[in-house]
N, C-alpha and C. Protein backbone atom coordinates (compact mmCIF):
# COMPACT_ATOMS: atom_id res chain seq x y z
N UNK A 1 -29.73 -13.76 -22.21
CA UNK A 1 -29.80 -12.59 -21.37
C UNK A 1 -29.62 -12.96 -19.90
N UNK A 2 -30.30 -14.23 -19.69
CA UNK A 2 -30.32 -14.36 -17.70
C UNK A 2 -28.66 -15.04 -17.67
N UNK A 3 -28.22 -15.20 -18.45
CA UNK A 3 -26.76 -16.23 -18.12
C UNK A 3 -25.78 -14.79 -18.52
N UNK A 4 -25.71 -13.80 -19.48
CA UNK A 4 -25.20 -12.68 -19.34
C UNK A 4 -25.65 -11.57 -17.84
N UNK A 5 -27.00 -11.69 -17.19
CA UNK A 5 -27.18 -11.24 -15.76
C UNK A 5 -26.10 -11.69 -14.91
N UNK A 6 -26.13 -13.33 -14.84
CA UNK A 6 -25.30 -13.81 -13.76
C UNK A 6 -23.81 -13.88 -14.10
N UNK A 7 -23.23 -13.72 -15.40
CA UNK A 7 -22.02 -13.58 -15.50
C UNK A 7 -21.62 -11.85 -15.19
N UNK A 8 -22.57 -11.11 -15.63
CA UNK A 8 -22.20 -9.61 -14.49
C UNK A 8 -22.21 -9.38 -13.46
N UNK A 9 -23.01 -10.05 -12.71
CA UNK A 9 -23.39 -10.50 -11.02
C UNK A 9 -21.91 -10.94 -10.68
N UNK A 10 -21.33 -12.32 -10.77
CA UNK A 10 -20.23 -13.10 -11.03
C UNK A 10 -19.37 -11.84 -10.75
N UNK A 11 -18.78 -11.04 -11.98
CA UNK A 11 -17.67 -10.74 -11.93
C UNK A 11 -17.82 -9.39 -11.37
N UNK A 12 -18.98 -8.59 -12.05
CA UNK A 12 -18.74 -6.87 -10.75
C UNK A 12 -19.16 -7.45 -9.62
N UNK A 13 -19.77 -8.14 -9.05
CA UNK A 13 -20.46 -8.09 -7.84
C UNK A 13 -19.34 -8.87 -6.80
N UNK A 14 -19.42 -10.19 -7.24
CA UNK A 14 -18.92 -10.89 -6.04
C UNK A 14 -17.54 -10.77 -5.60
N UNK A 15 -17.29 -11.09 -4.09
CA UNK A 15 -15.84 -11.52 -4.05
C UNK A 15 -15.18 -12.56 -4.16
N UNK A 16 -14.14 -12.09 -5.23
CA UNK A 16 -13.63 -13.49 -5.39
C UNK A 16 -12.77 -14.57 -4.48
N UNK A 17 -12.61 -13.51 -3.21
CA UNK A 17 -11.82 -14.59 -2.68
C UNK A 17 -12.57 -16.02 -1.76
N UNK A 18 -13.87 -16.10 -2.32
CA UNK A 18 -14.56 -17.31 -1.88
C UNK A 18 -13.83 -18.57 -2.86
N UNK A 19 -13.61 -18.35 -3.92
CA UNK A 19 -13.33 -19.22 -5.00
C UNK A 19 -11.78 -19.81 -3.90
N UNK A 20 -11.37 -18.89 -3.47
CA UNK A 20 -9.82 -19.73 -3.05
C UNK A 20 -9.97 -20.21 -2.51
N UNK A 21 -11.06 -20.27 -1.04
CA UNK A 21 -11.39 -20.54 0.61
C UNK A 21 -12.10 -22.11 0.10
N UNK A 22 -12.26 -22.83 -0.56
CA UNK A 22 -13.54 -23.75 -0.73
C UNK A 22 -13.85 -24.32 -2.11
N UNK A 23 -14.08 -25.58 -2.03
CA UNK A 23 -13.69 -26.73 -2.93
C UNK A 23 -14.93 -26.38 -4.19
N UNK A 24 -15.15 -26.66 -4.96
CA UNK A 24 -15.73 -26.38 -6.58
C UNK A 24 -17.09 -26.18 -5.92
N UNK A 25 -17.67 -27.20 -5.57
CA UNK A 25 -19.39 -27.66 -4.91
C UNK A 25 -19.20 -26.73 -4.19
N UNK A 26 -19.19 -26.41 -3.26
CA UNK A 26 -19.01 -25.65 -1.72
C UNK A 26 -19.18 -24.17 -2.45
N UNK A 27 -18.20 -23.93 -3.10
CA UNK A 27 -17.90 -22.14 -3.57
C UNK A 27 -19.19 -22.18 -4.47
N UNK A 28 -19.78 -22.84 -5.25
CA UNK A 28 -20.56 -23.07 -6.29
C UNK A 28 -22.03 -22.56 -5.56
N UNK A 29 -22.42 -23.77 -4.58
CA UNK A 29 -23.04 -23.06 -3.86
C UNK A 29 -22.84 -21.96 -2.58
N UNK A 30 -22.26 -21.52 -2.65
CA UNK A 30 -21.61 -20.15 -1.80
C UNK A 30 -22.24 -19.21 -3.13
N UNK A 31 -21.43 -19.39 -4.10
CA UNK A 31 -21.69 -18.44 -4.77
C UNK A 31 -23.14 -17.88 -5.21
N UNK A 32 -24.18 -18.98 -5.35
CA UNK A 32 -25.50 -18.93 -5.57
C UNK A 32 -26.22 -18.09 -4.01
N UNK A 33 -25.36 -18.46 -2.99
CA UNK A 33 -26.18 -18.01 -1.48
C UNK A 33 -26.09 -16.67 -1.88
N UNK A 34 -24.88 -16.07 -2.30
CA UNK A 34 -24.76 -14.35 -1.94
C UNK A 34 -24.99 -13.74 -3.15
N UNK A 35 -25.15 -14.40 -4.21
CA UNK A 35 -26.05 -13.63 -5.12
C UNK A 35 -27.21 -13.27 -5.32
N UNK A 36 -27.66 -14.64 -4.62
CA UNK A 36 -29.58 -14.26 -4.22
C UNK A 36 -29.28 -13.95 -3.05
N UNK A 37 -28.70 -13.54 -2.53
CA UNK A 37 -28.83 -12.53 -1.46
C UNK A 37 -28.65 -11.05 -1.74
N UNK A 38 -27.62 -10.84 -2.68
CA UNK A 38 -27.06 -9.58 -3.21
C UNK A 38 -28.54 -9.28 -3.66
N UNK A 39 -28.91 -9.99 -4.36
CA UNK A 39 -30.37 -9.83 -5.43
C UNK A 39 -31.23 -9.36 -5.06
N UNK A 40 -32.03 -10.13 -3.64
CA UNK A 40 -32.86 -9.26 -2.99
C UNK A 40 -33.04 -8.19 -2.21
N UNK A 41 -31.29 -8.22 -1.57
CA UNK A 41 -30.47 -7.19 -1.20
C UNK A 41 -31.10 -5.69 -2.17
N UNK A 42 -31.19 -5.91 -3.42
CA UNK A 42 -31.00 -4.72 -4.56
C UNK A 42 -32.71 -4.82 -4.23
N UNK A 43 -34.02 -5.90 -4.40
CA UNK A 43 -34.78 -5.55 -4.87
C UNK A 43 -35.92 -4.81 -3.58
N UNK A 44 -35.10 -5.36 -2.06
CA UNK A 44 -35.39 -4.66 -1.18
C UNK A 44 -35.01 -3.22 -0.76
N UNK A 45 -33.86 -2.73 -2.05
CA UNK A 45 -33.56 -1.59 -1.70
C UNK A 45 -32.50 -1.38 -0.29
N UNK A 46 -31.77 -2.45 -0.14
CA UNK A 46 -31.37 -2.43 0.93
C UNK A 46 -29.64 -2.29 0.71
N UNK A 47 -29.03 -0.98 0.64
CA UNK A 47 -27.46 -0.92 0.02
C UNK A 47 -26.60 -0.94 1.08
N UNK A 48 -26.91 -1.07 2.21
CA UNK A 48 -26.03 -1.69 3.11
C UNK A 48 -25.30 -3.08 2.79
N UNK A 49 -26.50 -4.09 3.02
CA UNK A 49 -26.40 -5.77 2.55
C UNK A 49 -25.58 -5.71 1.14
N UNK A 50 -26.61 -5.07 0.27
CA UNK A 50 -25.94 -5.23 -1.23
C UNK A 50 -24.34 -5.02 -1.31
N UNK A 51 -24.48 -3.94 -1.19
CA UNK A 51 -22.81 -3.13 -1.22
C UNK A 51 -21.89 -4.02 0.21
N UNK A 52 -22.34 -5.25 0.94
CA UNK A 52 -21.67 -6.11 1.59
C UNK A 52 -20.96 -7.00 0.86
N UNK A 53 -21.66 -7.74 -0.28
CA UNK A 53 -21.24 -7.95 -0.95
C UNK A 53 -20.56 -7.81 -2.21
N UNK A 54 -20.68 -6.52 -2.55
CA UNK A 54 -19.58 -6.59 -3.39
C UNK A 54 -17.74 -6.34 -3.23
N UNK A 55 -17.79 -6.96 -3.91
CA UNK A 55 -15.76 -7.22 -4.11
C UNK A 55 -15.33 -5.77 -3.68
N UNK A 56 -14.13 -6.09 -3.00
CA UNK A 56 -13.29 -4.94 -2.60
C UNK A 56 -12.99 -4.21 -3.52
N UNK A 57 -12.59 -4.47 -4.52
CA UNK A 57 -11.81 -3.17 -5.93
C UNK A 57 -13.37 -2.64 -6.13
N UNK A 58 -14.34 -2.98 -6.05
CA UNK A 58 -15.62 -2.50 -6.39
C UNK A 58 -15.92 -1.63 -5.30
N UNK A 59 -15.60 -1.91 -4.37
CA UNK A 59 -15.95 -0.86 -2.43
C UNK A 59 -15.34 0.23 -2.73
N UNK A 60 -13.67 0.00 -3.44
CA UNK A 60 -12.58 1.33 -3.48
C UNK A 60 -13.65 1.71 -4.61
N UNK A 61 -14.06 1.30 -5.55
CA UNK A 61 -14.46 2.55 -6.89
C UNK A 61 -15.53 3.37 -6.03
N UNK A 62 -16.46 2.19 -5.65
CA UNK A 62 -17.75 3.40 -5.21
C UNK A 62 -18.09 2.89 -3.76
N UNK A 63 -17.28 3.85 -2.63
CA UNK A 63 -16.54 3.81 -1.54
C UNK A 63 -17.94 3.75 -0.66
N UNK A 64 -19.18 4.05 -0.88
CA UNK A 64 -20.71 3.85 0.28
C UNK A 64 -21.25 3.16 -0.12
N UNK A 65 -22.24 2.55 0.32
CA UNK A 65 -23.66 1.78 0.11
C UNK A 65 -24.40 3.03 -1.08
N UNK A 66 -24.37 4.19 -0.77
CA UNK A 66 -25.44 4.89 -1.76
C UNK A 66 -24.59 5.09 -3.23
N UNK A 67 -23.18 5.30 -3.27
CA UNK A 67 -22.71 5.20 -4.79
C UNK A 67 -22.83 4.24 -5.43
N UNK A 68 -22.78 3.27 -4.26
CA UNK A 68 -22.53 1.59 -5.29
C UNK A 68 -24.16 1.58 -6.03
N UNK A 69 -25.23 1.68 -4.95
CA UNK A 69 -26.75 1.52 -5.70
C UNK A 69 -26.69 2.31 -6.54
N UNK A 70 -26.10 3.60 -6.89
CA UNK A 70 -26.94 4.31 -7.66
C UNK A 70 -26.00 3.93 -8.51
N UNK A 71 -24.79 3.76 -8.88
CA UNK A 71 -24.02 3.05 -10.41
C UNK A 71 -25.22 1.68 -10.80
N UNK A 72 -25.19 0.68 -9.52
CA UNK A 72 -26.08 -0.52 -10.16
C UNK A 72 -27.49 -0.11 -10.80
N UNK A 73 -27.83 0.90 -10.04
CA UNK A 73 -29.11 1.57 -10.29
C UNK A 73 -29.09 2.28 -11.82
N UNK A 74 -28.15 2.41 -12.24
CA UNK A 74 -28.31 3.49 -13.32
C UNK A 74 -27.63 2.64 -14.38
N UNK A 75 -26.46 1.94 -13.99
CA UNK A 75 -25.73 0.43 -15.50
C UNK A 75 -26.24 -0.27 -15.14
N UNK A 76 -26.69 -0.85 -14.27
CA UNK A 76 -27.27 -2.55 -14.07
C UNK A 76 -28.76 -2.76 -13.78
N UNK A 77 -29.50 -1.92 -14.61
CA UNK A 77 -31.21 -2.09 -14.27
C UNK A 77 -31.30 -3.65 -14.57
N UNK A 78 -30.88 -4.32 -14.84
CA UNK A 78 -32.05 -5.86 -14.67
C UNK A 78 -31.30 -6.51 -13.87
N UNK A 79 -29.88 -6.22 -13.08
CA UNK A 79 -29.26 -6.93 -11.79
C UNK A 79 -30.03 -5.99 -10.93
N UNK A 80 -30.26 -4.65 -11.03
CA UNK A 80 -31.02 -4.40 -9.80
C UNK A 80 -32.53 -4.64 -10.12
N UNK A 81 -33.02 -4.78 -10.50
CA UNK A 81 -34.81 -4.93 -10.72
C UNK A 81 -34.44 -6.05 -11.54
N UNK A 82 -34.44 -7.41 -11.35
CA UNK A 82 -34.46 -8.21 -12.19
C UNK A 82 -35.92 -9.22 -12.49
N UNK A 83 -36.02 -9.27 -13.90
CA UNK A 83 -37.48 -10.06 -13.47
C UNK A 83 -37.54 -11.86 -13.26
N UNK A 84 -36.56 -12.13 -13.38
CA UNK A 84 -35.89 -13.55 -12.90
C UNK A 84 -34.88 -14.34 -13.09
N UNK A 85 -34.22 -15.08 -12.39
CA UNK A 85 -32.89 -15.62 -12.75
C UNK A 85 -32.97 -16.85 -12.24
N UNK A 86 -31.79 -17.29 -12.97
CA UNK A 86 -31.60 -18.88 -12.36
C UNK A 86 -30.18 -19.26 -12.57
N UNK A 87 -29.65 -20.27 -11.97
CA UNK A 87 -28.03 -20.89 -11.72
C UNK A 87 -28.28 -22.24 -12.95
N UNK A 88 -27.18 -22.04 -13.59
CA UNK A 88 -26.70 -23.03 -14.28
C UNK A 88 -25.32 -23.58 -13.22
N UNK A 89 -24.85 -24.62 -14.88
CA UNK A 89 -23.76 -25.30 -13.62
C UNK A 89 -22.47 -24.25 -13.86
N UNK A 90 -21.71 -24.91 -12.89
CA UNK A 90 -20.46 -23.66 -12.56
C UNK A 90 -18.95 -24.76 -12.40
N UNK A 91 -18.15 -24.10 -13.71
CA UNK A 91 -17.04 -24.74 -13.52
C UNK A 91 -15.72 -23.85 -13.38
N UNK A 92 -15.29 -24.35 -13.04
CA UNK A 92 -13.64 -23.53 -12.69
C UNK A 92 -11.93 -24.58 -13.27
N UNK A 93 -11.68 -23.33 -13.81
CA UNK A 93 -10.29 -23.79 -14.77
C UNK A 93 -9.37 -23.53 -13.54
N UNK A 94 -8.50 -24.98 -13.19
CA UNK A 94 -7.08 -25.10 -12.49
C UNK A 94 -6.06 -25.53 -12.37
């Protein structure tokens, strides 16, 4: 369940164009910074920050800070209220 959290985090949430900007380690942890950021982002209620991070094709679907929470809010109850997570390792096919 927590490795299916962060693979939905991963792909609705983030942007991917960190993966191009920055070497495996670097993006790896990049990627861990703005998810626990996105994270508390959600558990502070804060959809400015949150909805900062998510990916552009995700901004065009739900175009404010208040659509994006209330989709995460209503499909993604344990990315938004989550009761804990953690990073495994992270590899990339190139």
């Amino acid at each position: 369940m927590k490795r299916l959290l962060l693979v939905i985090a991963v792909l609705l949430l983030l942007p991917l164009r960190v993966l191009a900007q920055t070497p495996d380690a670097v993006a790896s942890a990049e990627f861990e910074r703005i998810i626990t950021d996105q994270i508390e982002a959600f558990k502070a209620d804060d959809g400015t920050r949150a909805y900062g991070h998510a990916a552009p094709m995700i901004q065009k679907v739900f175009p404010t800070p208040e659509t994006f929470m209330d989709m995460v809010k209503k499909g993604y109850r344990p990315v938004y209220r989550p009761q804990s997570y953690k990073f495994g390792s992270a590899e990339t096919d190139s």
